[in-house]
N, C-alpha and C. Protein backbone atom coordinates (compact mmCIF):
# COMPACT_ATOMS: atom_id res chain seq x y z
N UNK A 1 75.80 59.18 148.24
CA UNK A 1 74.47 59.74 148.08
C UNK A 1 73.74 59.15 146.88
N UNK A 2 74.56 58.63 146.19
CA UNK A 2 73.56 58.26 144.87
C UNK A 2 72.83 56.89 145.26
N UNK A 3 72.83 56.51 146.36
CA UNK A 3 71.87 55.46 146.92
C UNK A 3 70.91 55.59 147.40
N UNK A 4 70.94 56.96 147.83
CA UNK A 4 69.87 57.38 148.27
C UNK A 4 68.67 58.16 147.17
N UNK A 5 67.18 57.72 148.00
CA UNK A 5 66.46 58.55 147.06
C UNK A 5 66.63 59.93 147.18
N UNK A 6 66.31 60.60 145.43
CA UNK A 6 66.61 62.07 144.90
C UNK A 6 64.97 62.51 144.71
N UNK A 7 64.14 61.54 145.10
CA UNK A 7 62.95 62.11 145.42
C UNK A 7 62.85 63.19 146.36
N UNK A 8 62.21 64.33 146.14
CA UNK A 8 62.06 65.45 146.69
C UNK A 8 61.04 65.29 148.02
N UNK A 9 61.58 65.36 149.05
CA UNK A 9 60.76 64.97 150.54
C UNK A 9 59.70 65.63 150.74
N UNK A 10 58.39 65.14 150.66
CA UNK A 10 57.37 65.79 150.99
C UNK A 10 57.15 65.89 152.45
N UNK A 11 55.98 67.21 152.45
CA UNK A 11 55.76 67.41 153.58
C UNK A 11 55.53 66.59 154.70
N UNK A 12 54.74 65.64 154.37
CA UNK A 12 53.70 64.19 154.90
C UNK A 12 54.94 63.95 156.05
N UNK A 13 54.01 63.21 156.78
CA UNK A 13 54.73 62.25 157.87
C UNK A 13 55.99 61.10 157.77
N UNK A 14 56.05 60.74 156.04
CA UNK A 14 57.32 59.95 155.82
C UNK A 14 58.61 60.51 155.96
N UNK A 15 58.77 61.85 155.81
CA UNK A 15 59.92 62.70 155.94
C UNK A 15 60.22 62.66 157.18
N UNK A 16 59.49 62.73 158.27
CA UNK A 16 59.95 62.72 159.40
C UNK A 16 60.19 61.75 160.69
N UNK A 17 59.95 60.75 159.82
CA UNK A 17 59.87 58.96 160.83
C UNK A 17 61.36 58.61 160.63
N UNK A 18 62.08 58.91 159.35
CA UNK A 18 62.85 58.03 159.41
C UNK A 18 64.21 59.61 159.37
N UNK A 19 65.71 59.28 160.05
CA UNK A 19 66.05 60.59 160.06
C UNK A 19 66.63 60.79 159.22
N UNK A 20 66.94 59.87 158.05
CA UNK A 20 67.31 59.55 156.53
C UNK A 20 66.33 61.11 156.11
N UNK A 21 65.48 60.67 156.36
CA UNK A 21 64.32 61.78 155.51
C UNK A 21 64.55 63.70 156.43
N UNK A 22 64.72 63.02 157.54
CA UNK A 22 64.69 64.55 158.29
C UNK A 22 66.33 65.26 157.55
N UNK A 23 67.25 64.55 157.69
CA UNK A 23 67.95 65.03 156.63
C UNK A 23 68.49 66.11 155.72
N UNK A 24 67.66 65.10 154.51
CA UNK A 24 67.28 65.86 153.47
C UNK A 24 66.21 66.93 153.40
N UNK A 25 65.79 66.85 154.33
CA UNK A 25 64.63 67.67 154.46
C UNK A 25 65.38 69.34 155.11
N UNK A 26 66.49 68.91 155.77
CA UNK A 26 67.12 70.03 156.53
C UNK A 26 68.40 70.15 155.25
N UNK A 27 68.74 69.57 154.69
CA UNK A 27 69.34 69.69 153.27
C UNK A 27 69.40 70.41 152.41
N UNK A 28 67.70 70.01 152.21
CA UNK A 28 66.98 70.92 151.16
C UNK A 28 66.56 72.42 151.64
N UNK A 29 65.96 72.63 152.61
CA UNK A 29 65.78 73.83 152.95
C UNK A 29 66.88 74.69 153.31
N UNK A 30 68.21 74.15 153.73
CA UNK A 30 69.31 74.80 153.58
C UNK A 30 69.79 75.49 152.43
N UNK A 31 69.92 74.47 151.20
CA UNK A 31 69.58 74.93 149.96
C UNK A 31 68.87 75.91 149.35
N UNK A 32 67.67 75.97 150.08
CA UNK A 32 66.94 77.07 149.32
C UNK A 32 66.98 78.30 150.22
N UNK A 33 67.47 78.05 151.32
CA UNK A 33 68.09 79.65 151.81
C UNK A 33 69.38 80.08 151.09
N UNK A 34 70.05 79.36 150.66
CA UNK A 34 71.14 79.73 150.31
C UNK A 34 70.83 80.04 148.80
N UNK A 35 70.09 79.70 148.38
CA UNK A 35 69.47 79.93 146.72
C UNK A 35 69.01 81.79 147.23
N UNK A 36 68.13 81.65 148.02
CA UNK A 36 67.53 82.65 147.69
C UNK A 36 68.58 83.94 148.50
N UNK A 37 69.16 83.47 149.16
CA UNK A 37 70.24 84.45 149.63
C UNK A 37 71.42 84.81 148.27
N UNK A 38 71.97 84.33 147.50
CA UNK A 38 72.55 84.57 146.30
C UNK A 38 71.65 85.28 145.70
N UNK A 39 70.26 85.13 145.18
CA UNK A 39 69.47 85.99 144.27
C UNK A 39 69.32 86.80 144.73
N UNK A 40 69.18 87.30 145.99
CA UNK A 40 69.08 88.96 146.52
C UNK A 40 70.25 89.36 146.61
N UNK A 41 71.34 88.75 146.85
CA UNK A 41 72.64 89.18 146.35
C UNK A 41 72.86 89.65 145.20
N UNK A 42 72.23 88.98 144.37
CA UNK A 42 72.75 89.12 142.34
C UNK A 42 71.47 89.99 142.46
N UNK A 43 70.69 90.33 142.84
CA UNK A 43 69.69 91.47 142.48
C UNK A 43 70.15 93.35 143.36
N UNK A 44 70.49 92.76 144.34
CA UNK A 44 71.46 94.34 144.54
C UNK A 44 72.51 94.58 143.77
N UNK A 45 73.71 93.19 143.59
CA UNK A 45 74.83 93.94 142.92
C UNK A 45 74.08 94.09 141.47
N UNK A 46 73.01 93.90 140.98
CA UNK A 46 72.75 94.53 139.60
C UNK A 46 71.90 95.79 139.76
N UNK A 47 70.99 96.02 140.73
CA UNK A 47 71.29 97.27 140.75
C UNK A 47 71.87 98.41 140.86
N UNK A 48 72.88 98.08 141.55
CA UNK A 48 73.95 99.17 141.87
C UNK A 48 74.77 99.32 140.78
N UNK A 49 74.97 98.34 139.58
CA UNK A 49 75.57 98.78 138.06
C UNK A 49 74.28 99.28 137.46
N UNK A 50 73.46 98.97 137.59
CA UNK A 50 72.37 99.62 136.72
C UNK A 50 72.32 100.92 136.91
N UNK A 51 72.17 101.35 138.40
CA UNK A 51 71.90 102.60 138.71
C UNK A 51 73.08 103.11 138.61
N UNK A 52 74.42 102.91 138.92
CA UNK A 52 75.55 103.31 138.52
C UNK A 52 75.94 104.13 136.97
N UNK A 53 75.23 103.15 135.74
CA UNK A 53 75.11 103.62 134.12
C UNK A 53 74.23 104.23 134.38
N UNK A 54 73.11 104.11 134.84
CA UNK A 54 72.12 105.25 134.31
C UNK A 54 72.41 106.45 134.90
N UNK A 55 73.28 106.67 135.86
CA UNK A 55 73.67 108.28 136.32
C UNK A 55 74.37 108.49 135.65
N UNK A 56 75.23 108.02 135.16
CA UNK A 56 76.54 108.23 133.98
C UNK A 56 76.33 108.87 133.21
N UNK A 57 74.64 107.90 132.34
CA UNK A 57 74.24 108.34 131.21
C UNK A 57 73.51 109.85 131.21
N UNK A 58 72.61 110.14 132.59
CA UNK A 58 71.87 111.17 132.43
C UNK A 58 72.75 112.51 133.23
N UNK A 59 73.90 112.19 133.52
CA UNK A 59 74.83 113.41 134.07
C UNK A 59 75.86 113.65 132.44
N UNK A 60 75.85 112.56 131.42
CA UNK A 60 76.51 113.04 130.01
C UNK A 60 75.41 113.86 129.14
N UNK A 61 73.96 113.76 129.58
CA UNK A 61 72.81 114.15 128.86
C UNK A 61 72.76 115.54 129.27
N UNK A 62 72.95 116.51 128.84
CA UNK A 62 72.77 117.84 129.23
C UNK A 62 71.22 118.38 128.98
N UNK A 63 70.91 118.52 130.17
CA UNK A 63 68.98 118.92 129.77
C UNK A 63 68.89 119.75 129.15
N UNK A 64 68.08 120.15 128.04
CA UNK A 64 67.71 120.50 127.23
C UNK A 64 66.49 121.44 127.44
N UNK A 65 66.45 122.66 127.91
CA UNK A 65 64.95 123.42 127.82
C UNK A 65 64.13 122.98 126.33
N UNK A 66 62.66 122.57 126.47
CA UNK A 66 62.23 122.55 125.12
C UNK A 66 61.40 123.78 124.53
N UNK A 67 61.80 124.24 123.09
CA UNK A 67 62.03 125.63 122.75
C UNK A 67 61.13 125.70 122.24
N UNK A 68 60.46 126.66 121.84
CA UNK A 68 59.42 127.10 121.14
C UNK A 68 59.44 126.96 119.53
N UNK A 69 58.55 127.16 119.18
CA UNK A 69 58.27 127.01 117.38
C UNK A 69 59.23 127.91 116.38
N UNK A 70 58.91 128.92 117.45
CA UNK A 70 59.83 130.20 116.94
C UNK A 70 60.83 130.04 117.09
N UNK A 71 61.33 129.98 118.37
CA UNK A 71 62.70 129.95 118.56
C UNK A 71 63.83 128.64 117.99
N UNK A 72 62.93 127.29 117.58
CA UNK A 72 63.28 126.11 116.77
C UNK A 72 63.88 126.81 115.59
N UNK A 73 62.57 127.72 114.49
CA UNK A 73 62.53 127.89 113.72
C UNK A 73 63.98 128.82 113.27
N UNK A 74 64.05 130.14 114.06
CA UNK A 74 65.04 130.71 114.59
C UNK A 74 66.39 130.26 114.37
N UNK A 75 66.51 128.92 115.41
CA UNK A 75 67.95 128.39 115.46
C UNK A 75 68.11 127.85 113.83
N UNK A 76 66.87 127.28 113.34
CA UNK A 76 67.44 126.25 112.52
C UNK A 76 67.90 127.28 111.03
N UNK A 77 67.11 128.54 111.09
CA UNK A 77 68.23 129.62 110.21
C UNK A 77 69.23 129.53 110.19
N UNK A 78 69.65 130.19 111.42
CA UNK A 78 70.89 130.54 111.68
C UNK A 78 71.94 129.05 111.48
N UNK A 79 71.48 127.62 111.48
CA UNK A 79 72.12 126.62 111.08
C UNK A 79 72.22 126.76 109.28
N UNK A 80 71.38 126.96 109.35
CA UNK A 80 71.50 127.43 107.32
C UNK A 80 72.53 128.09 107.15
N UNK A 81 72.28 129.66 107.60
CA UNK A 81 73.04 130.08 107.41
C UNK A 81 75.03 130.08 107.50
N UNK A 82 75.02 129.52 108.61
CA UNK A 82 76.05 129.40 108.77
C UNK A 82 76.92 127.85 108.16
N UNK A 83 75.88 127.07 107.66
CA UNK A 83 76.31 126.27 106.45
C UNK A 83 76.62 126.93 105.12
N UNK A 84 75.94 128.03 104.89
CA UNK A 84 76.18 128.07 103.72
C UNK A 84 76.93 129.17 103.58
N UNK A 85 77.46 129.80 104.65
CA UNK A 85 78.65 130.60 104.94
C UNK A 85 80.32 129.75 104.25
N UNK A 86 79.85 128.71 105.25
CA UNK A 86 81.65 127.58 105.01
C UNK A 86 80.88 127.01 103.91
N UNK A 87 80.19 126.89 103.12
CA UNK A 87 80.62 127.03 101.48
C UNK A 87 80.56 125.26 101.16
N UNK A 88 81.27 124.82 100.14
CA UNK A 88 81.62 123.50 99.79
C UNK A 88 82.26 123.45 98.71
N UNK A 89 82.97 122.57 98.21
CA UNK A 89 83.34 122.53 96.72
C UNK A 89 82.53 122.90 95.85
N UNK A 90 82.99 123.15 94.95
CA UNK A 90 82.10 123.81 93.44
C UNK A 90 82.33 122.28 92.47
N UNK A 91 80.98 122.46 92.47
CA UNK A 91 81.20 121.33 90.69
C UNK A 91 82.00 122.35 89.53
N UNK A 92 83.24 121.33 89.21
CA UNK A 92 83.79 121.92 87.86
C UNK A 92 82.43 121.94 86.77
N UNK A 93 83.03 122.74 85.52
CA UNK A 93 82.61 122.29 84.41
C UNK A 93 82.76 120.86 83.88
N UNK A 94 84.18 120.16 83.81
CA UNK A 94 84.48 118.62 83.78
C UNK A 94 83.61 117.87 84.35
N UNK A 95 83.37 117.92 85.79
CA UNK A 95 82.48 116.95 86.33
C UNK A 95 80.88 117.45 86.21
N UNK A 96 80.11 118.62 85.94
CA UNK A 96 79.10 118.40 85.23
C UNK A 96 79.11 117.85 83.75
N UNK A 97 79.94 117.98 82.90
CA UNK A 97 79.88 117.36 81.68
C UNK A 97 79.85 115.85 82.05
N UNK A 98 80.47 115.38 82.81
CA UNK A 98 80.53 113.72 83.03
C UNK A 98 78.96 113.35 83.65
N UNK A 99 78.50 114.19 84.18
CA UNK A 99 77.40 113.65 84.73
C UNK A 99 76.72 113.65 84.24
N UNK A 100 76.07 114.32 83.11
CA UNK A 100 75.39 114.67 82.06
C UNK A 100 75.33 113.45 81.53
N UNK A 101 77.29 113.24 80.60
CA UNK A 101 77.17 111.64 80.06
C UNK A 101 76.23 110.61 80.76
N UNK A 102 76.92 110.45 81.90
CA UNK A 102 76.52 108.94 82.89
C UNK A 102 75.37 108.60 83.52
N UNK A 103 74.54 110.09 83.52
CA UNK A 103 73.67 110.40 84.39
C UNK A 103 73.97 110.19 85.94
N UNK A 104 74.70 109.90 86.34
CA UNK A 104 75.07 109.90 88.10
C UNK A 104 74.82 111.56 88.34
N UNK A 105 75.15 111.92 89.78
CA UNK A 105 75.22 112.73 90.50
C UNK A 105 76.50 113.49 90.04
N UNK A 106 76.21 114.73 90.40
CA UNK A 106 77.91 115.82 90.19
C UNK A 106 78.54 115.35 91.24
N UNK A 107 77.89 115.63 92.41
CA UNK A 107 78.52 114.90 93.44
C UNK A 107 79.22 113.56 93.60
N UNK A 108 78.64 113.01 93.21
CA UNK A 108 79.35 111.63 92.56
C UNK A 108 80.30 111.32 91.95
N UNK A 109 79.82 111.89 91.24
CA UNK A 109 81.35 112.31 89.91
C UNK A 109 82.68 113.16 90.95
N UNK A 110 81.77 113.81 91.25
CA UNK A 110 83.39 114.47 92.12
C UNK A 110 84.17 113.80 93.25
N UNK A 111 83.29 112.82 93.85
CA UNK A 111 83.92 111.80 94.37
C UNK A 111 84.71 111.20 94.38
N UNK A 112 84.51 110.44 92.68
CA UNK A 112 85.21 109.59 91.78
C UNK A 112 86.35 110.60 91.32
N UNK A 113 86.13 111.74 91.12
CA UNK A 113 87.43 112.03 90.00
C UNK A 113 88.53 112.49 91.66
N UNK A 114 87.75 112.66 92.90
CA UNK A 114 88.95 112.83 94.19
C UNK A 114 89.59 111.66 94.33
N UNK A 115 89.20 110.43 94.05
CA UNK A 115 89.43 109.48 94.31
C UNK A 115 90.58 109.32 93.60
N UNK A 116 90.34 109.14 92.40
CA UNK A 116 91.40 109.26 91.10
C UNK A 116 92.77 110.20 91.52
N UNK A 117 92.46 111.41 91.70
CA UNK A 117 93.45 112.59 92.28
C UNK A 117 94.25 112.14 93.42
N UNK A 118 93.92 111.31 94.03
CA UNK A 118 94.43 110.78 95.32
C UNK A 118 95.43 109.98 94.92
N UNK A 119 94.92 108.62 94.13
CA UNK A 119 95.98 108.26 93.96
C UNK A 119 96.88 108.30 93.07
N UNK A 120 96.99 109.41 92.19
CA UNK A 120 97.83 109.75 92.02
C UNK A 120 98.62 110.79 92.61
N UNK A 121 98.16 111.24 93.89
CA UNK A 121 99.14 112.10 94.93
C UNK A 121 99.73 110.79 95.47
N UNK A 122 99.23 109.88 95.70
CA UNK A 122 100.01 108.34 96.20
C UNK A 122 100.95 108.06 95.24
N UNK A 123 100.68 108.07 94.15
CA UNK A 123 101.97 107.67 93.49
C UNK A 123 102.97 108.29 93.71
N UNK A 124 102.80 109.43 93.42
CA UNK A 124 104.09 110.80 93.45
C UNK A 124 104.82 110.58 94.33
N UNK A 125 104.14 110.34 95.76
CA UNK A 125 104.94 110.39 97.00
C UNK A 125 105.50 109.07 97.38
N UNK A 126 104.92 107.99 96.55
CA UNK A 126 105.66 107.02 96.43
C UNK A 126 107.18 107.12 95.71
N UNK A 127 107.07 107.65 94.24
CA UNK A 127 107.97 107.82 93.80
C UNK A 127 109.33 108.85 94.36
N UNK A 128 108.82 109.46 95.23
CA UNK A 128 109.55 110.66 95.79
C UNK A 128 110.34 109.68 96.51
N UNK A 129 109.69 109.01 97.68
CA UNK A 129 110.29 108.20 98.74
C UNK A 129 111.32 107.55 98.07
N UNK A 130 111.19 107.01 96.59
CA UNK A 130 111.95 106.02 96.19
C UNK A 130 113.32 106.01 96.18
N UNK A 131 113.21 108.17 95.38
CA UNK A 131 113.82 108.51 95.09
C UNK A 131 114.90 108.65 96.41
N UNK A 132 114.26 109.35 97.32
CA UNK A 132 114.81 109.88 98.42
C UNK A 132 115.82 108.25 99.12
N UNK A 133 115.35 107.05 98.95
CA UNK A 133 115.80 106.27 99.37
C UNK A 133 117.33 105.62 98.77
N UNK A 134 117.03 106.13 97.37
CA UNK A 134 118.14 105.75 96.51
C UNK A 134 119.05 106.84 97.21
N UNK A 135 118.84 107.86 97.02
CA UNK A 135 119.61 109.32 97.68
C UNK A 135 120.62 108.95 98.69
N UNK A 136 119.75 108.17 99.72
CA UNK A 136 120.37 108.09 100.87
C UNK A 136 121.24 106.64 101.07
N UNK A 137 120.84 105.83 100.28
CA UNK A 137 122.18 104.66 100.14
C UNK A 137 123.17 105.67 99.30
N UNK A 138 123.37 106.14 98.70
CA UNK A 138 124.32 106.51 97.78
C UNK A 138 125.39 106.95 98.79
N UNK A 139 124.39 108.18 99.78
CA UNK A 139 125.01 108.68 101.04
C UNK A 139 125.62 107.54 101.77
N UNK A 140 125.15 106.66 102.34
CA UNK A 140 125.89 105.45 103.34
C UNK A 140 127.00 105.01 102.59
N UNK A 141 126.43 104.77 101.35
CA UNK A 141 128.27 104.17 100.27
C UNK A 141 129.28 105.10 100.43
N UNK A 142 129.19 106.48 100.06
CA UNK A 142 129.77 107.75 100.27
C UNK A 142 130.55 107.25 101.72
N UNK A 143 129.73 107.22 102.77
CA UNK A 143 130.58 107.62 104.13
C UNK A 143 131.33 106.59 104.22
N UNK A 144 130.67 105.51 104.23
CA UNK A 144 131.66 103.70 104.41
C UNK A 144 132.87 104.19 103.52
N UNK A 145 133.06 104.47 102.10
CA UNK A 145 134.27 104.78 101.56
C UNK A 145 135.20 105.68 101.95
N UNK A 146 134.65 106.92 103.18
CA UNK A 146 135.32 108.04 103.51
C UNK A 146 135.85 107.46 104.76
N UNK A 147 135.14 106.34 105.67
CA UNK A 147 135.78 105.92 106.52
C UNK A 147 137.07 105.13 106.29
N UNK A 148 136.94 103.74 105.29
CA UNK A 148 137.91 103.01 104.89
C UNK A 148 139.61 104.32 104.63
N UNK A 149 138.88 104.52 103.41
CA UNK A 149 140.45 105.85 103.20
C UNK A 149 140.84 106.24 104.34
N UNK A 150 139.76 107.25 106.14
CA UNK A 150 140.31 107.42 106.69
C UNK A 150 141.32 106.33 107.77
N UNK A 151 140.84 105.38 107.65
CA UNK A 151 141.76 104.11 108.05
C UNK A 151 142.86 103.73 107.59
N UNK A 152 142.79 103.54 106.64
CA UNK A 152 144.04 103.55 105.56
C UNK A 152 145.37 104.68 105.84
C-alpha cells in the first residue's frame, strides 16, 4: 500500500474510473462506519459508568429537608451546647505562664508540652521492654541449663 496514493479520494469522477480509486473509496467509508460505530459504543459504555456513580453518589446523599431560620438556629444551640457539655482540657497554670513568656497560644503551648509528655511515655515503655527482654533471656538460659542437668 505505500505505493499507492494516501490522497484522500474525492468525490469527483476520478474515484470512480479507475477501481484502484473505487477501492479506497469503499475502504474509506468502511472506516468511518467503523469509527463512528466505536464512538457510540465508547459513548454508551460511558454513560452507563457515569450514570452508574451518580446513583451511588445521590443514594449515599441522604436528602436533607431545608429548615427554617428557627429551627437552624435551634439545632445549632443545642450543638453548643452539647460541646460544651464534653468539656476539653483545661489550660494549666504552667502553660498559661509559658504563653504569656512566648506569646504563642495556651493551646499551643499545650500541644507542645503533650508532645514532650509523650515522649517521654515512649521512653519508659521503651525502657520497660528492655527490661522485660533482659528478663526473659535470663529465663531461656535458666531452662537450656535445667534441660542439660535433666540429660545428664
Amino acid at each position: 500500500l505505500s505505493h499507492q496514493r494516501t490522497v484522500p479520494v474525492t468525490t469527483g469522477n476520478t474515484g470512480l474510473h479507475s477501481k484502484k480509486g473505487m477501492f479506497r473509496r469503499s475502504e474509506i467509508e468502511a472506516n468511518q462506519k467503523r469509527s463512528e460505530e466505536h464512538r457510540a459504543l465508547q459513548s454508551r459504555a460511558f454513560d452507563r459508568v457515569i450514570a452508574s456513580q451518580l446513583s451511588k453518589l445521590k443514594s449515599k446523599q441522604p436528602t436533607k429537608k431545608v429548615e427554617t431560620e428557627e429551627e437552624f438556629k435551634a439545632n445549632l444551640e443545642l450543638q453548643r451546647e452539647e460541646a460544651a457539655k464534653r468539656g476539653g482540657k483545661k489550660l494549666s497554670k504552667e502553660h498559661m505562664k509559658l504563653a504569656a513568656e512566648t506569646g504563642l497560644s495556651g493551646h499551643t503551648i499545650m500541644l507542645m508540652m503533650k508532645e514532650k509528655e509523650d515522649a517521654k511515655k515512649a521512653a519508659k515503655r521503651e525502657k520497660k521492654d528492655k527490661k522485660s527482654k533482659k528478663k526473659d533471656k535470663k529465663e531461656k538460659k535458666k531452662k537450656k541449663k535445667r534441660k542439660r542437668e535433666k540429660k545428664e
